[in-house]
Structure formats: structure tokens, C-alpha cells
Protein backbone atom coordinates (compact mmCIF):
# COMPACT_ATOMS: atom_id res chain seq x y z
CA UNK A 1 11.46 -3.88 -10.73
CA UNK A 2 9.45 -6.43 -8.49
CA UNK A 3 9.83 -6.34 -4.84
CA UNK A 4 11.39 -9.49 -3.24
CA UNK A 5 8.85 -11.95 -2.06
CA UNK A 6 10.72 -12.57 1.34
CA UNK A 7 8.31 -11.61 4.08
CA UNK A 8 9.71 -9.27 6.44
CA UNK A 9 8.53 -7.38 9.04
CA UNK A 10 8.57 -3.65 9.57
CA UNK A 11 7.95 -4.03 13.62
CA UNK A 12 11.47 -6.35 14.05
CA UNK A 13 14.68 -5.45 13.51
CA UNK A 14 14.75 -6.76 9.71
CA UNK A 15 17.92 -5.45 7.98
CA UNK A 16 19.00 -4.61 4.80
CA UNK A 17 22.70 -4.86 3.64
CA UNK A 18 24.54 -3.41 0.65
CA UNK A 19 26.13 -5.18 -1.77
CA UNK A 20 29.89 -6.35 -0.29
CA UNK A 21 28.57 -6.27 3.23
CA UNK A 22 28.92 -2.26 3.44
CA UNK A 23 27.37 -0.28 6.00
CA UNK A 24 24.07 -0.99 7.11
CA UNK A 25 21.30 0.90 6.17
CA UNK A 26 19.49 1.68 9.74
CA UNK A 27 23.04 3.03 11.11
CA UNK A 28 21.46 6.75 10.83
CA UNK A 29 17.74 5.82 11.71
CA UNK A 30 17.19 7.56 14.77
CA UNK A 31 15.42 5.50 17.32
CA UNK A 32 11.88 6.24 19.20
CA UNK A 33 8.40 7.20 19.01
CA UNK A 34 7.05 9.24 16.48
CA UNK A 35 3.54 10.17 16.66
CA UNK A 36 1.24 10.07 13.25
CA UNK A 37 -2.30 10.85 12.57
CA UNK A 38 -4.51 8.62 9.72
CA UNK A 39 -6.30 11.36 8.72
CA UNK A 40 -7.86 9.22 5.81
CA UNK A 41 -8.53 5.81 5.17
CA UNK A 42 -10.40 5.19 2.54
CA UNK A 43 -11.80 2.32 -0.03
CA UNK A 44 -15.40 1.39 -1.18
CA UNK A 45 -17.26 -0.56 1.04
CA UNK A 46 -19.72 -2.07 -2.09
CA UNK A 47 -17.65 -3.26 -4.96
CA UNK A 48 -18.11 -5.30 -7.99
CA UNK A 49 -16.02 -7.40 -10.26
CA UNK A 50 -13.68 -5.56 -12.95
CA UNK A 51 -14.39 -2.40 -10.92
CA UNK A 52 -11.72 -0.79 -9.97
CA UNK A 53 -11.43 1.05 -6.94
CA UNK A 54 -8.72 3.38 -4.57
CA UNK A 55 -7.11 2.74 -1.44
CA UNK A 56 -6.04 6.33 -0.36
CA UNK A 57 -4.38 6.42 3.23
CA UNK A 58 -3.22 9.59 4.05
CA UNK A 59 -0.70 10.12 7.08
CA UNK A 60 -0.17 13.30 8.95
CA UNK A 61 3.20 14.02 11.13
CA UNK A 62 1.20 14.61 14.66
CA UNK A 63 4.48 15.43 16.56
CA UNK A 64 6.98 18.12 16.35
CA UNK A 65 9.87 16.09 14.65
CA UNK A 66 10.34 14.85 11.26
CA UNK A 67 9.63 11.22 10.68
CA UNK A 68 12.60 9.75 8.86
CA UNK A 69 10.96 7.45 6.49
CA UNK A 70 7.11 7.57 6.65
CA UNK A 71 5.79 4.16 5.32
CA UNK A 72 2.67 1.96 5.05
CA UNK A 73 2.06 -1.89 4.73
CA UNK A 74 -0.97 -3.15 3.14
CA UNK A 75 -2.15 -6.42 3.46
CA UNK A 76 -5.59 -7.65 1.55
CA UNK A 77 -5.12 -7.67 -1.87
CA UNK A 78 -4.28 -11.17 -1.72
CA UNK A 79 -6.59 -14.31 0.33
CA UNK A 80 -5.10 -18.02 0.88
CA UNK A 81 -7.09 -20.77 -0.73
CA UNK A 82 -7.52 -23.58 1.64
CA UNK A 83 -6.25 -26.19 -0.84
CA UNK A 84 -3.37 -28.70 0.54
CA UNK A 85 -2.73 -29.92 -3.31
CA UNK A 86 -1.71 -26.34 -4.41
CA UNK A 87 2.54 -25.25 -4.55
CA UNK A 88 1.51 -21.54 -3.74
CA UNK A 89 -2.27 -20.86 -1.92
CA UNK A 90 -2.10 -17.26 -2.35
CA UNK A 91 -4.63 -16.20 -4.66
CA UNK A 92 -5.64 -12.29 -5.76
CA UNK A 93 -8.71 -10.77 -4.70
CA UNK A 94 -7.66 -7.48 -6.30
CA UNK A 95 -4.94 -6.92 -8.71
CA UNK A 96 -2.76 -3.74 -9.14
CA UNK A 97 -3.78 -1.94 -11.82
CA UNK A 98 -1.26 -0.61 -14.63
CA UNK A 99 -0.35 2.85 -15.06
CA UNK A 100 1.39 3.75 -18.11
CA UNK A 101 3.97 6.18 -18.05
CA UNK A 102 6.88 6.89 -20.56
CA UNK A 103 10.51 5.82 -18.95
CA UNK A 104 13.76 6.93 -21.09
CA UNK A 105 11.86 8.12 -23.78
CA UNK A 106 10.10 4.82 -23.61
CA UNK A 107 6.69 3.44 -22.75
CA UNK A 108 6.48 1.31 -19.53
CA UNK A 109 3.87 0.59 -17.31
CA UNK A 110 4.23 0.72 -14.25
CA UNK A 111 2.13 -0.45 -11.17
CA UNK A 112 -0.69 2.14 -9.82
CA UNK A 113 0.59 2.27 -6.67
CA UNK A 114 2.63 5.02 -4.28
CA UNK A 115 5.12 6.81 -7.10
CA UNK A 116 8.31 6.42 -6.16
CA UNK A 117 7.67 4.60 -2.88
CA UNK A 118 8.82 1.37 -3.67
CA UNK A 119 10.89 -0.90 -1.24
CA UNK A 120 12.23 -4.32 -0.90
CA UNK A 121 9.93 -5.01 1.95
CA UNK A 122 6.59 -7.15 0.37
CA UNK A 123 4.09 -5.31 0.41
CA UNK A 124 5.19 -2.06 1.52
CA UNK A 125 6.06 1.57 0.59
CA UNK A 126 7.88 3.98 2.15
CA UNK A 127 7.80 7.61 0.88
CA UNK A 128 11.22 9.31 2.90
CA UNK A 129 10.95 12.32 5.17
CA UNK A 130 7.77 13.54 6.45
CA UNK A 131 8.12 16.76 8.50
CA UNK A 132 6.24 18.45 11.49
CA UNK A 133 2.25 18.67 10.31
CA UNK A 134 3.00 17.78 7.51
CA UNK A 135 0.71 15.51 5.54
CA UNK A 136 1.28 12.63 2.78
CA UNK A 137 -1.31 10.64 0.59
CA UNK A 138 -0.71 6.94 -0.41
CA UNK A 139 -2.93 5.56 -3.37
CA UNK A 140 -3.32 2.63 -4.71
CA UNK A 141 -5.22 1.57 -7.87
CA UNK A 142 -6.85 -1.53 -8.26
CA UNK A 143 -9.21 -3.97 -9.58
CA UNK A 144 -11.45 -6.49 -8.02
CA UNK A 145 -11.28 -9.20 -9.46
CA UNK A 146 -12.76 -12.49 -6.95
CA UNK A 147 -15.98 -12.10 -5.43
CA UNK A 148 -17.01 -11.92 -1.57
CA UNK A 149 -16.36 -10.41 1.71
CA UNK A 150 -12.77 -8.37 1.72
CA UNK A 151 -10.37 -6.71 4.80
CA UNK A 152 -7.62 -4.84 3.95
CA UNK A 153 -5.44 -4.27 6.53
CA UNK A 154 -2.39 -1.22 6.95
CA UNK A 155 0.24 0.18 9.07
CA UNK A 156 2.27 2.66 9.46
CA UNK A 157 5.62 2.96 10.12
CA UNK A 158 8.15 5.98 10.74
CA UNK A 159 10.97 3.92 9.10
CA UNK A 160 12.13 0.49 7.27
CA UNK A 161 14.41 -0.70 10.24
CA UNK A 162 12.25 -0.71 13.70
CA UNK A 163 14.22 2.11 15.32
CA UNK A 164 11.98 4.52 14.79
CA UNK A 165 8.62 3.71 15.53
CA UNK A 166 5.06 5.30 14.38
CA UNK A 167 2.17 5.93 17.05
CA UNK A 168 -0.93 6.55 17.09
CA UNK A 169 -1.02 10.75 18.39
CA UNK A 170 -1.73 10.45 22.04
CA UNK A 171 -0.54 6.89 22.86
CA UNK A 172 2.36 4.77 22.39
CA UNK A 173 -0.17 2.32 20.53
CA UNK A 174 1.18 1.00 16.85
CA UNK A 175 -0.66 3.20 14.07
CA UNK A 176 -2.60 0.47 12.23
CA UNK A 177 -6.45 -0.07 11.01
CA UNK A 178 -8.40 -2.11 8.78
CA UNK A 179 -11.22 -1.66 6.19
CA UNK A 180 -13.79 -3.88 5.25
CA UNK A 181 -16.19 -4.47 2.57
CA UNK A 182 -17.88 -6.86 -0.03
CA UNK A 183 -17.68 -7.46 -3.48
CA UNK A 184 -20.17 -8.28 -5.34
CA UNK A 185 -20.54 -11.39 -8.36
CA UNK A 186 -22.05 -9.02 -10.65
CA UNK A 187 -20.48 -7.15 -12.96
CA UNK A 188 -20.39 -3.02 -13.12
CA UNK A 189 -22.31 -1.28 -15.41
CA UNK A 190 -20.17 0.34 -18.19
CA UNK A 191 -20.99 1.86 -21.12
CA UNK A 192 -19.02 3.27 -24.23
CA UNK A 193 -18.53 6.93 -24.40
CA UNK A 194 -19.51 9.74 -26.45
CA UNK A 195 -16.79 9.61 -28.38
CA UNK A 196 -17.53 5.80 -29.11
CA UNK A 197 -14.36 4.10 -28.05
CA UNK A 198 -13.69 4.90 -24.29
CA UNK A 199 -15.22 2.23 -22.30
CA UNK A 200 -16.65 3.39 -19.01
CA UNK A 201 -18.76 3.06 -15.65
CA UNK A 202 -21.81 3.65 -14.55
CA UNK A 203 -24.97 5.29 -16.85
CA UNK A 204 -25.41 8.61 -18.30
């Protein structure tokens, strides 16, 4: 199912309502400060085209309470073109790669993205409790696939509702970084395997 491409933001008080007007869903989200450690933040400085490529974030619960819904926003993937005569701007530097997986006894694929993380919010995932020390891993798989100098911004959030609120351990400042990086025009090196159908990167 694709998110909804309404742009909301984690930081206001952006609300979600069920179907029929029922109750709403930050009612039980406590409210305050919870404080998180990035412990990793990582994605390949040098890059190609067609290479793909992880963003791993990984969050650790700094405090002594359990965060209610720990959750990260990425922006980056996509740039805006500066082009007046085009109906949407947004263009893909990198593209979500597919991951195939077998749903009902069927084959789907799915995006490569945090497993069972997905939210209405654009752009963001939210992976549910997170208790005391404890640590959680967001990847992403992707694929570059426009050429030149990239940013990928994230933040992370202790819920979807702006109750509760994720710090950086030691401050009351918002958890959030940014990476940076370039990719290159040229293409990556791939080869075809031993087995002489698998296609893949780098030399022997």
C-alpha cells in the first residue's frame, strides 16, 4: 500500500482520525521528552549510478522510559528540478529498491525499506515501542540513479502525534542529522558470476 502524499509534519500536532470520526489516535501518547542516541548513521559517501547502496540509522533509547513509537523521517531521495513548465518538480535521485517477498502464498514485492514500519506520514516510518537501552536499526535499500552532489537528511521522533518528543541524550535539542555525499556519472563495475547468470559488483 502507498503512503499518502500529503506532507505532514512529525514536529506539529498533525492528527490522524479513524474512519467515522472515532477516537483519535494520539489520545494515549504520553506527552514529553524522551531522550535517544543515533548510534549509527550510515550511507556511502562515493557512489555511482545503478549502485545501490544502504541507509542504516540505528536509534538507541538513552533514557530510562520506553519511547512509545520510535520513528525516523528521511528526506533526500528525492531533489526539485528548477523547471516552472513542469506539473510535479520532484524528481528521484535514488529510488527504493524492490524486495521480493511471498504475501498469502503469493509473490509481492515489496519496497526495501523498514519491515513493517510503514505509516501514513510521507516519508516516514515508525517501528512501535522502543524500551530502556534498547536499540533499533532502520535500513533502507536503494539505488542511485541521477548523478551529482546528494544530502540526505533524518529525524527522529518518539511518536507520530508531537506529544512525545525525541532528544538528543543530554539536551532538549531535536534528534536530527544529515549525510552527504556524491555520486558519480560513471557506471559501477559489475561482472557476471561464477555461476554465469548472477550479475554483480565490483572485480574478482
Amino acid at each position: 500500500m502507498r503512503r499518502t502524499h500529503a506532507a505532514l509534519v512529525l514536529t506539529g500536532v498533525g492528527l490522524l482520525v479513524g474512519c467515522g470520526g472515532g477516537e483519535r489516535q494520539d489520545e494515549n501518547e504520553p506527552e514529553g521528552d524522551f531522550a535517544v542516541e543515533v548510534a549509527r548513521a550510515s550511507f556511502p559517501k562515493e557512489q555511482r549510478l545503478a549502485q545501490s547502496s544502504d541507509l542504516v540509522i540505528r536509534v538507541r533509547n538513552a533514557g530510562d522510559r520506553a519511547i512509545p513509537n520510535v520513528a525516523v523521517t528521511v528526506e533526500g531521495f528525492q531533489y526539485r528540478k528548477p523547471d516552472d513548465t513542469l506539473a510535479d518538480a520532484e524528481r528521484p535521485q535514488f529510488v527504493v529498491n524492490g524486495l521480493p517477498r511471498e504475501i498469502g502464498g503469493f509473490p509481492e514485492a515489496k519496497d526495501a525499506t523498514p519491515l513493517g514500519c510503514e505509516t501514513a506520514y510521507v516519508n516516514t516510518w515508525a517501528c512501535g515501542r522502543l524500551g530502556a537501552g534498547d536499540e533499533k536499526s532502520f535500513r533502507w535499500s536503494v539505488t542511485a540513479v541521477k548523478a551529482g552532489k546528494y544530502r540526505i537528511s533524518y529525524s527522529v521522533a518518539a511518536g507520530l502525534n508531537g506529544k512525545a518528543k525525541a532528544v538528543t541524550a543530554g539536551s532538549r535539542k531535536p534528534a536530527r542529522g544529515s549525510l552527504t555525499g556524491t555520486v558519480s556519472d560513471e557506471p559501477p563495475e559489475v561482472r557476471v558470476g561464477d555461476d554465469g547468470r548472477t550479475v554483480v559488483e565490483g572485480t574478482r
